[in-house]
C-alpha atoms as a PDB file:
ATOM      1  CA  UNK A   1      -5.126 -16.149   6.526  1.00  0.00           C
ATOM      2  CA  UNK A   2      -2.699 -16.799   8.859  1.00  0.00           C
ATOM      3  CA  UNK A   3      -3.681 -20.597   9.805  1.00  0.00           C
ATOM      4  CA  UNK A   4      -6.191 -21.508   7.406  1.00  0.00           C
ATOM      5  CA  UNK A   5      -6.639 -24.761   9.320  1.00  0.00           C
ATOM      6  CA  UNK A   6      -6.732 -23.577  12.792  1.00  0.00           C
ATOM      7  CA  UNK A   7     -10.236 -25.693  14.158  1.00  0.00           C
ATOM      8  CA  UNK A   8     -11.962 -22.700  14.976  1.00  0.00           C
ATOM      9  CA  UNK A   9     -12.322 -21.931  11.251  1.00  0.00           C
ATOM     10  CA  UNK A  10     -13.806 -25.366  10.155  1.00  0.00           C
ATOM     11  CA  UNK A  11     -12.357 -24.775   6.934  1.00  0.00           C
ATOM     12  CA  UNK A  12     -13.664 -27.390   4.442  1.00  0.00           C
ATOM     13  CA  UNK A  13     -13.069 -28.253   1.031  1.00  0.00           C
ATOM     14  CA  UNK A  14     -16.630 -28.014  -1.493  1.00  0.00           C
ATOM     15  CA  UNK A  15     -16.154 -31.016  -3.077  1.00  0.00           C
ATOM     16  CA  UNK A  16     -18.239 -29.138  -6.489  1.00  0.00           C
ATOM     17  CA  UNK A  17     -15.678 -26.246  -6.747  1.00  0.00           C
ATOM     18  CA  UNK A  18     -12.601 -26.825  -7.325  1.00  0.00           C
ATOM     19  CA  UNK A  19     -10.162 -24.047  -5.346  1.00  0.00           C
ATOM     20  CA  UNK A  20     -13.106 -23.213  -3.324  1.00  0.00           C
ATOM     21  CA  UNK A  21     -14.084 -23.590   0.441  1.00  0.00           C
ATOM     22  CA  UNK A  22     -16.366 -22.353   3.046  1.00  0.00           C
ATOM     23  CA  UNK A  23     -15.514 -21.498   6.838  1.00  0.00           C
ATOM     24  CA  UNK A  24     -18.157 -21.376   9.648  1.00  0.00           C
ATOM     25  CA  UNK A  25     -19.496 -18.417  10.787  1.00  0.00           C
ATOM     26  CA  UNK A  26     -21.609 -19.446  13.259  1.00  0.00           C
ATOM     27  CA  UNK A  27     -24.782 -22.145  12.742  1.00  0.00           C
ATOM     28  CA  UNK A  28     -25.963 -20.457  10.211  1.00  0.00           C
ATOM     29  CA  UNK A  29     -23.826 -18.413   8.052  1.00  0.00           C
ATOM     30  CA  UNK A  30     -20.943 -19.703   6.123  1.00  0.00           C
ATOM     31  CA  UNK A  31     -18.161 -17.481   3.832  1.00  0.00           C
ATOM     32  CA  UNK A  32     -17.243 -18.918   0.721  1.00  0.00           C
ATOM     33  CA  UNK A  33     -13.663 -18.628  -0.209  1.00  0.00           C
ATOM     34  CA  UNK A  34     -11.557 -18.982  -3.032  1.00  0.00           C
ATOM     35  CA  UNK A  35      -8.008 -20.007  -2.531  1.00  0.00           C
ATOM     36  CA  UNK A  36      -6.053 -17.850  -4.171  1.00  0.00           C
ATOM     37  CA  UNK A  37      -2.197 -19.221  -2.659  1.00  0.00           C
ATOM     38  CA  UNK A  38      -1.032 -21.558   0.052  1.00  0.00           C
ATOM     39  CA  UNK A  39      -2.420 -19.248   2.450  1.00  0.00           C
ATOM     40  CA  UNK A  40      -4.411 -16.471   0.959  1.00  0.00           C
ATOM     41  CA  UNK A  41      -8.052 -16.256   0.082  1.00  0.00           C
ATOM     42  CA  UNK A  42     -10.390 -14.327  -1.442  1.00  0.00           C
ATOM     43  CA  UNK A  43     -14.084 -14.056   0.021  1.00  0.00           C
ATOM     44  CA  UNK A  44     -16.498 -14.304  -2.719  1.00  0.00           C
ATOM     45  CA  UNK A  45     -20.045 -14.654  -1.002  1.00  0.00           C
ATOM     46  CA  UNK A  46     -21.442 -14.599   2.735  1.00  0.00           C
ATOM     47  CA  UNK A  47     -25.035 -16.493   3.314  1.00  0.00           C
ATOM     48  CA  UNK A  48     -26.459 -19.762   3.947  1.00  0.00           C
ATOM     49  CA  UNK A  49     -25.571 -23.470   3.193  1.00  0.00           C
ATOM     50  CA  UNK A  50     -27.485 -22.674   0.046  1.00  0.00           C
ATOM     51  CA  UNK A  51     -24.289 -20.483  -1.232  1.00  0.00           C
ATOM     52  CA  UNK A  52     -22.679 -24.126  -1.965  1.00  0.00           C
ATOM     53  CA  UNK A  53     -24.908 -24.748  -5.058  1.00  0.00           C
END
């Protein structure tokens, strides 16, 4: 990722995970990410809020 904290992502931290975040899809879908380096992630899982717990 290029700019991981360019607005439009709405990158956030999950506070439960450690090394993992979520960007914003739209309003309902959210990618979970793992970071993997200073800019480089790895998708893990696409879906809901409920992909946080």
């Amino acid at each position: 990722m290029r700019a991981p904290s360019h607005p439009g992502l709405n990158l956030e931290t999950i506070v439960s995970r450690d090394g993992y975040y979520s960007i914003r899809v739209n309003r309902q879908w959210r990618i979970l990410l793992r970071r993997e380096g200073e800019n480089h992630f790895t998708a893990i899982e696409v879906g809901s809020h409920a992909i946080y717990r």
